[in-house]
N, C-alpha and C. Protein backbone atom coordinates (compact mmCIF):
# COMPACT_ATOMS: atom_id res chain seq x y z
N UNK A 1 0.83 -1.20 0.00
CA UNK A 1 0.00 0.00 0.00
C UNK A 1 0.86 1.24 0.00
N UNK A 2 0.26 2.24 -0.45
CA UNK A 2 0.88 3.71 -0.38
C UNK A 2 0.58 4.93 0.49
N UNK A 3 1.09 5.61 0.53
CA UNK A 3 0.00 6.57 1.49
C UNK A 3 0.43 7.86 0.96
N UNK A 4 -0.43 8.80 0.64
CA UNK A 4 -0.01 10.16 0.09
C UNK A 4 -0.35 11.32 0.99
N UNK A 5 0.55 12.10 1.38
CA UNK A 5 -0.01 13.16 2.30
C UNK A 5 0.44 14.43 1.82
N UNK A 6 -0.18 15.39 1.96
CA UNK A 6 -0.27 16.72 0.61
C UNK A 6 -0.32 17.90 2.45
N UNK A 7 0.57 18.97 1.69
CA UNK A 7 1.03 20.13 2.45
C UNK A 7 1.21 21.52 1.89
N UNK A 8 0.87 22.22 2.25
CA UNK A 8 1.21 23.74 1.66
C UNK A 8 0.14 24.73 0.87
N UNK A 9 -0.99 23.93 1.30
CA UNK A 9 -2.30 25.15 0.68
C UNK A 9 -2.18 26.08 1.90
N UNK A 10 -3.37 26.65 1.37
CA UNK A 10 -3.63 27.82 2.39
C UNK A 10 -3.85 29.28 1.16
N UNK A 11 -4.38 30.25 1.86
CA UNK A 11 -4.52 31.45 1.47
C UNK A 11 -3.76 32.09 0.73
N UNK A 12 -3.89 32.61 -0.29
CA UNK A 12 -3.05 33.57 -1.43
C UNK A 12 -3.42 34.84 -2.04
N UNK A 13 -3.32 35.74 -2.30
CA UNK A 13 -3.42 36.56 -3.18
C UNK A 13 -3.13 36.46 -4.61
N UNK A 14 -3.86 37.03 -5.52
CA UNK A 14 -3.52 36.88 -6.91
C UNK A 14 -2.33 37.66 -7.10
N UNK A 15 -2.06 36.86 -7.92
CA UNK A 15 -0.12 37.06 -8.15
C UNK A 15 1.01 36.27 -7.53
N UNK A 16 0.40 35.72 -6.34
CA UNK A 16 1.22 35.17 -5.64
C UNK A 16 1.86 34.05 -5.92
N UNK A 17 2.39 33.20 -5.11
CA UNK A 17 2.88 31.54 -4.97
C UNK A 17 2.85 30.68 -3.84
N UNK A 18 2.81 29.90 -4.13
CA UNK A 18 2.35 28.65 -3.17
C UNK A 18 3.23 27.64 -3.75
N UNK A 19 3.86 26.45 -2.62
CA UNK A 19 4.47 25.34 -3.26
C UNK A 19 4.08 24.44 -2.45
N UNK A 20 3.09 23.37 -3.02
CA UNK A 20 2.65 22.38 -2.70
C UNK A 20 3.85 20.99 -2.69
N UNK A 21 3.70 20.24 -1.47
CA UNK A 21 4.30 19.05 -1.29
C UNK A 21 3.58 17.81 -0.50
N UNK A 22 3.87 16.77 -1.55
CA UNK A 22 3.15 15.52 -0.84
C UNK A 22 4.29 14.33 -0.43
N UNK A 23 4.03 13.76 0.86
CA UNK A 23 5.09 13.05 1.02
C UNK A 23 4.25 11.29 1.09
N UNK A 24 5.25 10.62 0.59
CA UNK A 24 4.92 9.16 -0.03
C UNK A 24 5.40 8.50 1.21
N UNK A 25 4.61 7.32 0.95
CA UNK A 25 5.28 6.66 2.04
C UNK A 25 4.86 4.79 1.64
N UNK A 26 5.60 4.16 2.46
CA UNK A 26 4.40 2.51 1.95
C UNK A 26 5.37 2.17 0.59
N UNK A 27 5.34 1.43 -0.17
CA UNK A 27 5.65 0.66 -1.19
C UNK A 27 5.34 1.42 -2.35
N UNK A 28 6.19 2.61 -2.03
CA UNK A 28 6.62 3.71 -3.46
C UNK A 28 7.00 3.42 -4.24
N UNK A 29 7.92 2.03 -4.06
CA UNK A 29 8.92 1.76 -6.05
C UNK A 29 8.00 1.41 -6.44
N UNK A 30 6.66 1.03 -6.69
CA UNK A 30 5.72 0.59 -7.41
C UNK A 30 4.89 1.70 -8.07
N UNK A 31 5.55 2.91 -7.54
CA UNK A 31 4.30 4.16 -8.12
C UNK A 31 5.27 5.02 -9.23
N UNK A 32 5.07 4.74 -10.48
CA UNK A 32 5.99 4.88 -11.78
C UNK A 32 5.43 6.40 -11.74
N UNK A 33 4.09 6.97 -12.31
CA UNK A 33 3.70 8.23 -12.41
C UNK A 33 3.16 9.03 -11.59
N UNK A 34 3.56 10.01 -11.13
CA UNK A 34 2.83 10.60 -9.92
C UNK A 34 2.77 12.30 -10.57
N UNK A 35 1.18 12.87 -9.64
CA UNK A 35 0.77 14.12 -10.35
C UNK A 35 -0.07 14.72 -9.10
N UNK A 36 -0.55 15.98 -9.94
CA UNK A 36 -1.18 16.72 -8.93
C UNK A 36 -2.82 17.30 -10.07
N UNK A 37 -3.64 16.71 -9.05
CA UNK A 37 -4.93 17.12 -9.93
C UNK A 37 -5.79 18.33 -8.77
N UNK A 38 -6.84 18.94 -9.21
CA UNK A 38 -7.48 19.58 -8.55
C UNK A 38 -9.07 19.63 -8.80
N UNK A 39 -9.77 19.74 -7.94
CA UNK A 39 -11.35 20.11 -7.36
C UNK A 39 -11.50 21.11 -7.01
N UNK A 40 -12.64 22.28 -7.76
CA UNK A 40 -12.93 23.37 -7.81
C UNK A 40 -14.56 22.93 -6.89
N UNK A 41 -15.11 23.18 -6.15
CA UNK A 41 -16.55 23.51 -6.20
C UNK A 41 -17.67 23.43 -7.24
N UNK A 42 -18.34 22.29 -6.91
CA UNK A 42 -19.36 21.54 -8.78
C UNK A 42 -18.38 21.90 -9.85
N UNK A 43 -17.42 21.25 -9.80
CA UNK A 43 -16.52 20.58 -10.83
C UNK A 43 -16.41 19.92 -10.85
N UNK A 44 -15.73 18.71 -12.12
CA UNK A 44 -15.25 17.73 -12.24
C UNK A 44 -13.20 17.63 -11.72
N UNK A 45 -12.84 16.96 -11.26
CA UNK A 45 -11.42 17.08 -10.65
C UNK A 45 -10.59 16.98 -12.27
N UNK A 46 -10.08 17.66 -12.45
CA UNK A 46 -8.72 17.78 -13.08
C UNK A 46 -7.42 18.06 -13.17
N UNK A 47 -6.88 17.28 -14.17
CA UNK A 47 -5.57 17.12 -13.96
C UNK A 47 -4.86 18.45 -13.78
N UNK A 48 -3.29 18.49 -12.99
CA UNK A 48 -2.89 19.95 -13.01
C UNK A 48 -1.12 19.47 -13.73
N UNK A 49 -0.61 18.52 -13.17
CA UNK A 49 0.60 18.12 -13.77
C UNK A 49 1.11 17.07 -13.43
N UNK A 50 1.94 16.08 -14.20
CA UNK A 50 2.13 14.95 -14.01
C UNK A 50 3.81 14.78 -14.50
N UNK A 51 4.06 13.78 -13.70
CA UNK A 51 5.79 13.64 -13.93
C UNK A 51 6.04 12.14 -13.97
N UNK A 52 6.86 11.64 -14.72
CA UNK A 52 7.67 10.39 -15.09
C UNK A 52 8.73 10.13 -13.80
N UNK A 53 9.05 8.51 -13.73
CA UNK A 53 10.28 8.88 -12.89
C UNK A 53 11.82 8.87 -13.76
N UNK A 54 11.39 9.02 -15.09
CA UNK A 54 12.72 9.85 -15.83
C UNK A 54 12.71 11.29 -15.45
N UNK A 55 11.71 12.07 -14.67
CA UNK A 55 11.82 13.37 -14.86
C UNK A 55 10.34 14.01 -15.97
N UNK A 56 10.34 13.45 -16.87
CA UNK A 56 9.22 14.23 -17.94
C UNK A 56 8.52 14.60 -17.13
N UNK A 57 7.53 15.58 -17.94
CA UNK A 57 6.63 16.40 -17.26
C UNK A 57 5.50 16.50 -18.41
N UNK A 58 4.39 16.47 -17.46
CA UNK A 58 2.60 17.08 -18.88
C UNK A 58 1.81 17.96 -17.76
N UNK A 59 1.63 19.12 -18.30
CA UNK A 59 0.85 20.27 -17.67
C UNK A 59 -0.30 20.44 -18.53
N UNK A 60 -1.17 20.74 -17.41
CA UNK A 60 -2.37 21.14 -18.54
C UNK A 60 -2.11 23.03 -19.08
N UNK A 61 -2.75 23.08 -20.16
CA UNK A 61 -3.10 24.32 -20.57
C UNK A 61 -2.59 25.51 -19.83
N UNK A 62 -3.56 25.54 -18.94
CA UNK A 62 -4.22 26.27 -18.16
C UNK A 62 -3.25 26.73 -17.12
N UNK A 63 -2.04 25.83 -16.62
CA UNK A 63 -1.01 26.24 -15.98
C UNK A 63 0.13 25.92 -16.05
N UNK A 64 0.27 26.13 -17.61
CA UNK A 64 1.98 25.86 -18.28
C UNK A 64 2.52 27.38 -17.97
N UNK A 65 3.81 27.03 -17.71
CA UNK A 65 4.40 28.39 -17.50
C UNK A 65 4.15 28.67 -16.54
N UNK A 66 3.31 28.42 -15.52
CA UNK A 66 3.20 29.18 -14.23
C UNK A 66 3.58 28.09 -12.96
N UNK A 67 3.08 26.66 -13.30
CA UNK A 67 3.39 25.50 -12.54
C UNK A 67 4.61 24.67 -12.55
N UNK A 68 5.53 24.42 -11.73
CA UNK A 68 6.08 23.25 -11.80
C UNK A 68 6.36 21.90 -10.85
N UNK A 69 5.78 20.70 -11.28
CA UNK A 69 6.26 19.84 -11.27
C UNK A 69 7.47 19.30 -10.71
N UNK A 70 8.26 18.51 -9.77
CA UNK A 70 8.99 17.78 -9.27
C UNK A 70 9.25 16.71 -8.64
N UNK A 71 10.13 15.64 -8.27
CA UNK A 71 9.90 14.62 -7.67
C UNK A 71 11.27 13.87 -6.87
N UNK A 72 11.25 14.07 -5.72
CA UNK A 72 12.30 13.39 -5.34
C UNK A 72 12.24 11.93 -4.63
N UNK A 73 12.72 10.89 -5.90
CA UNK A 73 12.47 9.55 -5.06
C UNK A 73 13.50 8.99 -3.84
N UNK A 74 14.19 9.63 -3.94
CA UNK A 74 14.95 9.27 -2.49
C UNK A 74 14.52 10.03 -1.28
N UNK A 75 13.53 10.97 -1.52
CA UNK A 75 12.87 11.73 0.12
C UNK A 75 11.58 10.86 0.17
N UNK A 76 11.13 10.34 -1.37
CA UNK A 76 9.75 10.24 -1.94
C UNK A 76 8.71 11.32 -1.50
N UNK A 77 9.05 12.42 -2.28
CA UNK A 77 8.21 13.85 -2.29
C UNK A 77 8.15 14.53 -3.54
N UNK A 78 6.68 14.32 -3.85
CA UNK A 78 6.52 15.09 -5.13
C UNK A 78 5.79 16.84 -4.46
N UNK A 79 6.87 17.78 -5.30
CA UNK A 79 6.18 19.05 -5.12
C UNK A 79 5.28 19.72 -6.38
N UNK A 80 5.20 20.72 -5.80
CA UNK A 80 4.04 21.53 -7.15
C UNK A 80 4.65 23.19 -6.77
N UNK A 81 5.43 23.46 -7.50
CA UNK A 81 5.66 24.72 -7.13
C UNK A 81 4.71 25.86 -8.33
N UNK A 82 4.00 26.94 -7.76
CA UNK A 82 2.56 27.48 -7.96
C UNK A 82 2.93 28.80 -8.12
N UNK A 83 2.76 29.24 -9.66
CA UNK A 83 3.63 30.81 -9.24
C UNK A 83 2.62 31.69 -10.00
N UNK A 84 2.16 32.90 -10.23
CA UNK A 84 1.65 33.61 -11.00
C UNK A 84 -0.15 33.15 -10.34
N UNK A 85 -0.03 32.81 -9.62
CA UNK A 85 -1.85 32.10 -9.23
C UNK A 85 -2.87 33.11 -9.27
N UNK A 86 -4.04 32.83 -10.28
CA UNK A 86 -4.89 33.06 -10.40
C UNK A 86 -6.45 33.11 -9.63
N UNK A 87 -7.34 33.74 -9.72
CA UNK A 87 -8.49 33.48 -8.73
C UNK A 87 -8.79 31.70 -8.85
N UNK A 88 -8.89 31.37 -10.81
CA UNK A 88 -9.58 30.16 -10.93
C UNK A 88 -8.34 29.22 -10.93
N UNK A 89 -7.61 29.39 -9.83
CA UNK A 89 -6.58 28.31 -9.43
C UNK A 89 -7.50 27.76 -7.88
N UNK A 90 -8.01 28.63 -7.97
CA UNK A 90 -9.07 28.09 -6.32
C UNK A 90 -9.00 26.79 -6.31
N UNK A 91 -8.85 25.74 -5.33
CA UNK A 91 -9.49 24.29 -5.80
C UNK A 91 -9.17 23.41 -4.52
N UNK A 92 -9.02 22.33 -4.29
CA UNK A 92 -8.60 21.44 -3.60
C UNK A 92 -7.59 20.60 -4.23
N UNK A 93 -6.46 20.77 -3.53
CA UNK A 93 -5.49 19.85 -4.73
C UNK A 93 -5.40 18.68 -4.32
N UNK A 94 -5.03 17.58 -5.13
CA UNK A 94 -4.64 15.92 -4.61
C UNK A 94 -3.44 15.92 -5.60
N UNK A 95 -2.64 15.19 -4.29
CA UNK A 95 -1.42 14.38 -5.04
C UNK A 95 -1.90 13.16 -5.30
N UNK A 96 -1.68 12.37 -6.71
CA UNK A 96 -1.77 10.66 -7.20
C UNK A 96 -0.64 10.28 -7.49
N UNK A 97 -0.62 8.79 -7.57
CA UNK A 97 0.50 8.29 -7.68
C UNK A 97 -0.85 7.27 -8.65
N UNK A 98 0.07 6.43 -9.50
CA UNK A 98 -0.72 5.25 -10.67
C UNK A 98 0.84 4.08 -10.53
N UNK A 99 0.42 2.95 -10.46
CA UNK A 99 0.71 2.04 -9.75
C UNK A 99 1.78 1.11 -11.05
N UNK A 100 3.06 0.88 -10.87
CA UNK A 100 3.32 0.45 -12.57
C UNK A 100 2.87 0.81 -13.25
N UNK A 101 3.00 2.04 -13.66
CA UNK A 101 2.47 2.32 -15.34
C UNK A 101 2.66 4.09 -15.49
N UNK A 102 3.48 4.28 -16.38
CA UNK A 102 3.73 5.28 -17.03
C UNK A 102 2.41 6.47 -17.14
N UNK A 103 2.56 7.29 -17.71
CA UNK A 103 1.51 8.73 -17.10
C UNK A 103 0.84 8.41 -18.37
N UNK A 104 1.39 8.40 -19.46
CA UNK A 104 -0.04 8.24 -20.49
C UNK A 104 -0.90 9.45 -20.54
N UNK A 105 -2.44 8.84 -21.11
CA UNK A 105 -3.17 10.12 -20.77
C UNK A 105 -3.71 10.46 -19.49
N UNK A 106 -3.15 10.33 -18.74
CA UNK A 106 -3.33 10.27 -17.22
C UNK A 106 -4.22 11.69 -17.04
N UNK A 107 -3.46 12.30 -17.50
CA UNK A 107 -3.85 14.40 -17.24
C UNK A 107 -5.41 14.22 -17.19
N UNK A 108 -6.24 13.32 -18.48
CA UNK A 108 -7.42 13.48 -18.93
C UNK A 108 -8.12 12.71 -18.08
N UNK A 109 -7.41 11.70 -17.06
CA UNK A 109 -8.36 10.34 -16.82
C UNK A 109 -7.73 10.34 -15.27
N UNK A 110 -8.01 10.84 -14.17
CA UNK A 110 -7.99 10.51 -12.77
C UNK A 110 -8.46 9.29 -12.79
N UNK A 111 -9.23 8.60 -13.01
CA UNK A 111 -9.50 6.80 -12.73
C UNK A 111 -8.48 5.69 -13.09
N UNK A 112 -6.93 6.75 -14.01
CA UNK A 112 -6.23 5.76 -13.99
C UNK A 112 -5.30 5.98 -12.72
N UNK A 113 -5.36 6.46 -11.83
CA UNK A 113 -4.36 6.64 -10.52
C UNK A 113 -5.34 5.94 -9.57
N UNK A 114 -4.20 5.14 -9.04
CA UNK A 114 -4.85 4.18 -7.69
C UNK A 114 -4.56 4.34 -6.37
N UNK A 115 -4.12 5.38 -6.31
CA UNK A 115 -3.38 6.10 -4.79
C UNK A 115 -3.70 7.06 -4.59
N UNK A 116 -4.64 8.63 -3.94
CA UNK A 116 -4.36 9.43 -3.44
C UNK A 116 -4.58 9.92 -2.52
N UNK A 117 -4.10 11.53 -2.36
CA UNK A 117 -3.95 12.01 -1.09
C UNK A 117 -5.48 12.92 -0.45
N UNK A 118 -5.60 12.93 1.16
CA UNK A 118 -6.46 13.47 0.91
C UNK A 118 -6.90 15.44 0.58
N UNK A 119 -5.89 15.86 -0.02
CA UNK A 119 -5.90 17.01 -0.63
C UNK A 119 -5.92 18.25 0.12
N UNK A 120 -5.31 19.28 -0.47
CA UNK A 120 -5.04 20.60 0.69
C UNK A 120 -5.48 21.48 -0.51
N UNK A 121 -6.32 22.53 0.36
CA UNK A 121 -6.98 23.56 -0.54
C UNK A 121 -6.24 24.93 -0.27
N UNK A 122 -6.19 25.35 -1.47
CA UNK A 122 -5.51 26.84 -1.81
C UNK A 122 -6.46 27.45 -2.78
N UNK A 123 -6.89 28.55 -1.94
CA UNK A 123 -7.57 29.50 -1.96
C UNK A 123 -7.03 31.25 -2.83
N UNK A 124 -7.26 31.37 -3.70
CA UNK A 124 -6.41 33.00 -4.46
C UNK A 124 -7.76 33.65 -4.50
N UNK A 125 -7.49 35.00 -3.64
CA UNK A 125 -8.10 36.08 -3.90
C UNK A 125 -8.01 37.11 -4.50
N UNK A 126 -8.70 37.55 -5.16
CA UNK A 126 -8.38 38.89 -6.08
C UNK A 126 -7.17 39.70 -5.31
């Protein structure tokens, strides 16, 4: 089993930054792709960025250039560093991990991750 635990929401101003971190724990060599998706309020959860353990990276749209992605498997801590944040960055974030198996279209499909965390919300105000 895995266990994902997510740190560093909280309150922001627009413009600001935030750097999200989730720490792994449990039978990590088995978790090949790990990412960070988010839940807005009557939304559907979507993807925010996803990383290989070569390093690659897939961002959505919406926060290329402003998000990055990281992963250290020897602390086993994936971060999300959050820069330029917007109001509609509002959300609840979750760290996933997907179990053997490469990220794929992962970004589009949360049902392929079998691990996550239970999520820390960051809040941007005008």
């Amino acid at each position: 089993q895995v266990q994902l635990v997510e740190s560093g929401g909280g309150p922001v101003q627009g413009g600001g930054s935030l750097v999200l971190s989730c720490a792994a724990s449990g039978n990590t060599y088995n978790i090949y792709c790990m990412g960070w998706f988010r839940q807005a309020p009557g939304k559907e959860r979507e993807g925010v960025a996803l990383i290989e353990r070569d390093g690659s990276t897939t961002y959505a749209d919406s926060v290329k250039g402003r998000f990055t992605v990281s992963r250290d498997d020897a602390k086993n801590i994936l971060a999300l560093k959050m820069n330029s944040l917007k109001t509609e960055d509002t959300a609840m974030y979750y760290c996933a991990g997907r179990f053997m198996s490469a990220c794929g279209r992962g970004l589009s499909d949360p049902s392929l991750f079998q691990y996550w965390g239970q999520g820390t919300q960051v809040t941007v105000s005008p």
